[in-house]
Each structure stands twice: as C-alpha cells, then as structure tokens.
N, C-alpha and C. Protein backbone atom coordinates (compact mmCIF):
# COMPACT_ATOMS: atom_id res chain seq x y z
N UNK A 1 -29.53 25.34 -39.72
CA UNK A 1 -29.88 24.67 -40.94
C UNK A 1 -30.43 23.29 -40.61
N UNK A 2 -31.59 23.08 -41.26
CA UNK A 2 -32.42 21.75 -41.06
C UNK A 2 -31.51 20.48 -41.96
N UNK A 3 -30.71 20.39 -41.82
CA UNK A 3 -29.53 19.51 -42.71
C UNK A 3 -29.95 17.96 -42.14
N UNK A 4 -29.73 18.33 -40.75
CA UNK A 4 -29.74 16.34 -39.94
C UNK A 4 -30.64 15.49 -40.01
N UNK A 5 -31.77 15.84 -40.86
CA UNK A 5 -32.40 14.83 -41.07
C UNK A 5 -32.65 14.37 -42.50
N UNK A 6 -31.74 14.91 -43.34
CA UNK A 6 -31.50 14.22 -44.54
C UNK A 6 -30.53 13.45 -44.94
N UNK A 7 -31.17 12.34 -45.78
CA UNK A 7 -30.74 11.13 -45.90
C UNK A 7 -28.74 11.13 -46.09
N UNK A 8 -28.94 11.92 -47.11
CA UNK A 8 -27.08 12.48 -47.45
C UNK A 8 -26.73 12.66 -46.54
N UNK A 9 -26.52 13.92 -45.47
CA UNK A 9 -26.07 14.13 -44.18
C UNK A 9 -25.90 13.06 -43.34
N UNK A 10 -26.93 12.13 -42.91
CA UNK A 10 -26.54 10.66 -42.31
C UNK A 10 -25.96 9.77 -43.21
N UNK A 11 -25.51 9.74 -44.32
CA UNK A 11 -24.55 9.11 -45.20
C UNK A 11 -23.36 9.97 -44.54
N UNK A 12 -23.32 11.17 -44.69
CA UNK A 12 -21.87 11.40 -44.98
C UNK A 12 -21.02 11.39 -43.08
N UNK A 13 -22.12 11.42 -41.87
CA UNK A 13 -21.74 11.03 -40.52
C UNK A 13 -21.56 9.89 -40.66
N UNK A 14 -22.71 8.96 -41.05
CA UNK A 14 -21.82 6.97 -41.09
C UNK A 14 -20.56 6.71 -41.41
N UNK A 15 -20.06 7.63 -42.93
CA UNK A 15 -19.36 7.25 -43.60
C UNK A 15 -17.85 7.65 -42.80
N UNK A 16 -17.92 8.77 -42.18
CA UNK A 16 -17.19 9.45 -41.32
C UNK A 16 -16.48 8.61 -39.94
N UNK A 17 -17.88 8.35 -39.54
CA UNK A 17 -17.82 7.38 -38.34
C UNK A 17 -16.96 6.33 -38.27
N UNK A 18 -17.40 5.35 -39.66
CA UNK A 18 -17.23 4.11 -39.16
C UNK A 18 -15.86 4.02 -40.27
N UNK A 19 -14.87 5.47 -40.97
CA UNK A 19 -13.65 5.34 -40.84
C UNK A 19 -12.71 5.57 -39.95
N UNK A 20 -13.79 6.31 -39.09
CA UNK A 20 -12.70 6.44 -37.74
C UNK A 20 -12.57 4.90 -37.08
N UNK A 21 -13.56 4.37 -37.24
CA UNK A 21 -13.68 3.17 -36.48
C UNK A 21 -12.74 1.95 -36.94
N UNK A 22 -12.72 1.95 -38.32
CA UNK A 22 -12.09 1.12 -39.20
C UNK A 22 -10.52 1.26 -38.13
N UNK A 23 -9.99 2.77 -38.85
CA UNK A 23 -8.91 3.25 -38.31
C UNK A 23 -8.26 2.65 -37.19
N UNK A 24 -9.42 2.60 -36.33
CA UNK A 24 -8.86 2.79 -34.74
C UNK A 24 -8.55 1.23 -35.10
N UNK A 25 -9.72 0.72 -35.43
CA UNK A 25 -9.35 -1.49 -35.41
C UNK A 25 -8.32 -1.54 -36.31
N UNK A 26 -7.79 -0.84 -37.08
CA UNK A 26 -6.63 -1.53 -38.18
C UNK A 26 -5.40 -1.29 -37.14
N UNK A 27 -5.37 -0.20 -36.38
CA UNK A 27 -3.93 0.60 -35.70
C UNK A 27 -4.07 -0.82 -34.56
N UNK A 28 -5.31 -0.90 -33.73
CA UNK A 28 -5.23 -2.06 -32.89
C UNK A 28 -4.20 -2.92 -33.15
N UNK A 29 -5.11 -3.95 -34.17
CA UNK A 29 -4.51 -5.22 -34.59
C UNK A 29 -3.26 -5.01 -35.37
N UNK A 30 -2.78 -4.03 -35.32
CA UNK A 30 -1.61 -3.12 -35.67
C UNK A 30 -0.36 -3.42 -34.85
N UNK A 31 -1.01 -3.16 -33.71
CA UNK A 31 -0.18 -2.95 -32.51
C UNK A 31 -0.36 -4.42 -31.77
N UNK A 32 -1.21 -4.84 -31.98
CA UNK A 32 -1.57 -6.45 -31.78
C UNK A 32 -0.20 -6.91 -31.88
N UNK A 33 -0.50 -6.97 -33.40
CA UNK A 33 0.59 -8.09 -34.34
C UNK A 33 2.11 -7.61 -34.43
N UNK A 34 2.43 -6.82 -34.17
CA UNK A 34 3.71 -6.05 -33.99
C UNK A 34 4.41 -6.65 -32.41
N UNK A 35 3.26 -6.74 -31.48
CA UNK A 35 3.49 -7.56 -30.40
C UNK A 35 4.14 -8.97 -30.56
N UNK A 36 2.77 -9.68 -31.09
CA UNK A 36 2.88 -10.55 -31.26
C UNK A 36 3.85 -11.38 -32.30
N UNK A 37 4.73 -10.30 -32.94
CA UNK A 37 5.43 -10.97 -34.22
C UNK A 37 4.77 -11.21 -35.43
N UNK A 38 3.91 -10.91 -35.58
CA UNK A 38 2.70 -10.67 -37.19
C UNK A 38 2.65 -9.31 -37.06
N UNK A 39 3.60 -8.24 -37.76
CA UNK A 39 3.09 -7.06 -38.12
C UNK A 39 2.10 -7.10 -39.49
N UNK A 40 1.11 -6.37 -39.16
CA UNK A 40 0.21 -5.86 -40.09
C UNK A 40 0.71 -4.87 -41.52
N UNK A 41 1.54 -5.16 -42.66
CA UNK A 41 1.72 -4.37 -42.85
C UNK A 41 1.33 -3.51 -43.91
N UNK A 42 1.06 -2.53 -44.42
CA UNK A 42 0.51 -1.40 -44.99
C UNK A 42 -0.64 -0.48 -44.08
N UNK A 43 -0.50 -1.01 -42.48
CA UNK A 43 -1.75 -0.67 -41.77
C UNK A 43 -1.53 1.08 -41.42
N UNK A 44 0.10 1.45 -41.69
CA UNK A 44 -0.27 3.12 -41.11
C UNK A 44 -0.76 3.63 -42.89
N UNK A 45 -0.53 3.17 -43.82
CA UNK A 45 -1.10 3.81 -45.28
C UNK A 45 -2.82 3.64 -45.06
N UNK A 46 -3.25 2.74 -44.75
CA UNK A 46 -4.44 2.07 -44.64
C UNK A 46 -5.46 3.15 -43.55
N UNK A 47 -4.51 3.55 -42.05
CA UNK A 47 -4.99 4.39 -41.37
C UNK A 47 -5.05 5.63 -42.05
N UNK A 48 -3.99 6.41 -42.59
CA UNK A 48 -3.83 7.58 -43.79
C UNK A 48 -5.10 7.83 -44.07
N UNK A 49 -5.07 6.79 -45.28
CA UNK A 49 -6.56 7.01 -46.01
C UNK A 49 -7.75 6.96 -45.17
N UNK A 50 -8.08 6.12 -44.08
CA UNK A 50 -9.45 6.46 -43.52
C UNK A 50 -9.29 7.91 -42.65
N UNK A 51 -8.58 7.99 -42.19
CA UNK A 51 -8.52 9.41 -41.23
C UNK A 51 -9.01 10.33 -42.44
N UNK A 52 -8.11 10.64 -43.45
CA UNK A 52 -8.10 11.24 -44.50
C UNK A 52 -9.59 11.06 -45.15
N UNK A 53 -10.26 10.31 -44.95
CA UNK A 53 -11.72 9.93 -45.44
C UNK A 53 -12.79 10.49 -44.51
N UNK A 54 -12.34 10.64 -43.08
CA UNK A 54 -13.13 10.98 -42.04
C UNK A 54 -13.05 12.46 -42.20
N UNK A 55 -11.63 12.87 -42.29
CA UNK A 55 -11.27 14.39 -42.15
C UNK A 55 -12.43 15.27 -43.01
N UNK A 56 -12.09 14.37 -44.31
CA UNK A 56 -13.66 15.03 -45.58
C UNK A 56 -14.78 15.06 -45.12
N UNK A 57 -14.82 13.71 -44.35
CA UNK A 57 -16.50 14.14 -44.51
C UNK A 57 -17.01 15.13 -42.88
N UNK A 58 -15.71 15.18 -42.14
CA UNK A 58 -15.98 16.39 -41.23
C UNK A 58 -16.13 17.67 -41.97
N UNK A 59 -15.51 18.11 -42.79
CA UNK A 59 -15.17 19.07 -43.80
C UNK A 59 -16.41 19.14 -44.38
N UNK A 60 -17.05 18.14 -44.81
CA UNK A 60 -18.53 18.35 -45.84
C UNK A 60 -19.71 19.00 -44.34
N UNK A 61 -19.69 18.18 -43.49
CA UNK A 61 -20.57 18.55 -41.98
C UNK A 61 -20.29 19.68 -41.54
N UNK A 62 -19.46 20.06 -41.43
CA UNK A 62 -18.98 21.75 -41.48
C UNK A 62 -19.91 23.07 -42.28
N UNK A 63 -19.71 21.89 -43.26
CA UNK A 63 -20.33 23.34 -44.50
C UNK A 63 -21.50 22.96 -44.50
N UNK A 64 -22.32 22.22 -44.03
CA UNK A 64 -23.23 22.28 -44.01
C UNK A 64 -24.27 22.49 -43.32
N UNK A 65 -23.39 22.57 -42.14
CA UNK A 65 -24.31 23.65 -40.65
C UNK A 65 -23.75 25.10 -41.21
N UNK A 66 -23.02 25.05 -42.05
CA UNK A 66 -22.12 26.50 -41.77
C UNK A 66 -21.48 27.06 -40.61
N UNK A 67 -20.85 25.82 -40.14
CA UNK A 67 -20.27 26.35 -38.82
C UNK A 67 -18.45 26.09 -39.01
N UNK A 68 -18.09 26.21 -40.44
CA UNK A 68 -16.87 25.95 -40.31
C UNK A 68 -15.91 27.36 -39.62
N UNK A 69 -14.58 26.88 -39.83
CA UNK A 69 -14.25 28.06 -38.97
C UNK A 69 -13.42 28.95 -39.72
N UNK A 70 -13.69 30.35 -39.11
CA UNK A 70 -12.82 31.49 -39.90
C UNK A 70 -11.82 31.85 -39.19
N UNK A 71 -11.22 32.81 -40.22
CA UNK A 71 -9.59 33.36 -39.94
C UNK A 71 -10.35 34.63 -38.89
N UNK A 72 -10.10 34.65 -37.89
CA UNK A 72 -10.34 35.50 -36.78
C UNK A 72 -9.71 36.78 -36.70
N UNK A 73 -8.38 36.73 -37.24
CA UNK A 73 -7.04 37.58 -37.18
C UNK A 73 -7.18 38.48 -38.50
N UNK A 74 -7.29 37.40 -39.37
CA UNK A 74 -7.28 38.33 -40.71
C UNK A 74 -8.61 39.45 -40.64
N UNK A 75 -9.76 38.74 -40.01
CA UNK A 75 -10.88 39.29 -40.37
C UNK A 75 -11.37 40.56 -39.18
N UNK A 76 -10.14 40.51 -38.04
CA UNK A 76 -10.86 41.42 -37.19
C UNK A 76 -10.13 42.71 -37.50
N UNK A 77 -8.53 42.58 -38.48
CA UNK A 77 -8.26 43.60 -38.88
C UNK A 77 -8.46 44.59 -40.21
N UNK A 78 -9.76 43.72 -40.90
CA UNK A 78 -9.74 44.12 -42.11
C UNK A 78 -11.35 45.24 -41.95
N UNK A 79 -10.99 45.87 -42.90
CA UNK A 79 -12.62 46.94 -42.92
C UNK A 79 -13.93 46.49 -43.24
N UNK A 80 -14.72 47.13 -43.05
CA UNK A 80 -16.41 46.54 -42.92
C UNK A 80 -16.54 45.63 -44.26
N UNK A 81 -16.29 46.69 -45.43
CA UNK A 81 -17.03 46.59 -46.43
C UNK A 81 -16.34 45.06 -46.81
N UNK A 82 -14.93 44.78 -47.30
CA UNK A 82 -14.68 43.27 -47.17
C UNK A 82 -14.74 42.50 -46.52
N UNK A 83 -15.05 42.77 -44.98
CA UNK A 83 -15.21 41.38 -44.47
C UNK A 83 -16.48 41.42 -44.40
N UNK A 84 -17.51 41.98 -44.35
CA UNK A 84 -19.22 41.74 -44.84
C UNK A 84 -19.10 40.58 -45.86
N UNK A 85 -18.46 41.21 -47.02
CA UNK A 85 -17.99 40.10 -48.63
C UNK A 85 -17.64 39.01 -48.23
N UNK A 86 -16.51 38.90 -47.66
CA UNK A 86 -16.19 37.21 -47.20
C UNK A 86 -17.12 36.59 -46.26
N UNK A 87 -17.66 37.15 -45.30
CA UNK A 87 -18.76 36.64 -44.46
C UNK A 87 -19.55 36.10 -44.84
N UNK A 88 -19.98 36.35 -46.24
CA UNK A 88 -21.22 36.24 -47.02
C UNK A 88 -21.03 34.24 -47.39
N UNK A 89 -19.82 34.42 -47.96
CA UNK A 89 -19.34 32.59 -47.94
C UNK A 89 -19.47 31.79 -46.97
C-alpha cells in the first residue's frame, strides 16, 4: 500500500515518535530527580499516557500497511470457507 507518502501517515509516525521520545525524557528526569531528591511526580501517569499514545498510533500504521497481526492458531484450525471471510478484514 502506497500509504508513506501521505501527509496523515507522517502525522500519525511523528506523533508516535516523538511520544516515545517525550516518554523516554520524562522517565529520565524521572530517575534524575528521584536521585537527586526532586522526584518528578505524576511522571509514571504521564509515561502511561504517551506509551499509550504511541501504542495507537502503532495500531493505526498497522492497518494501514495491512500488516497487522493474526490469530495463527485459531485460523490454521478453522475451514476454508471462514477463514477466506476473516482474511478478507
């Protein structure tokens, strides 16, 4: 799928990105200040939500190569005609 060069798609990798990034600098200065006697605090709620923000928009990049992943188990024991049907999603 020709997806990566539209504008949305590089919205939704930035947006992805730079909560992982957030993440990683909040847990830092996290672990900084916990050192240092300045804990940071609300910083693991704060990490929550960006992971949780990144996780989505891996989830949206997924579906949009169509490369997310299937139940392997369910689907290698089930018969043609339904798993053709679910394949189709």
């Amino acid at each position: 799928m020709k997806t990566s060069s539209s504008l949305a798609y590089r919205l939704i990798i930035l947006v992805g990105g730079f909560a992982l990034l957030a993440a990683m600098f909040i847990d830092v200065v996290a672990v900084i200040g916990r050192y240092l006697g300045i804990p940071l605090l609300g910083s693991i709620e704060l990490v929550q939500v960006l992971v949780g923000i990144a996780g989505a928009m891996a989830l949206l990049v997924a579906t949009l190569q169509n490369s997310h992943a299937r139940v392997r188990l369910l689907l290698a024991r089930m018969a043609d005609a339904p798993r053709d049907l679910l394949l189709r999603f």
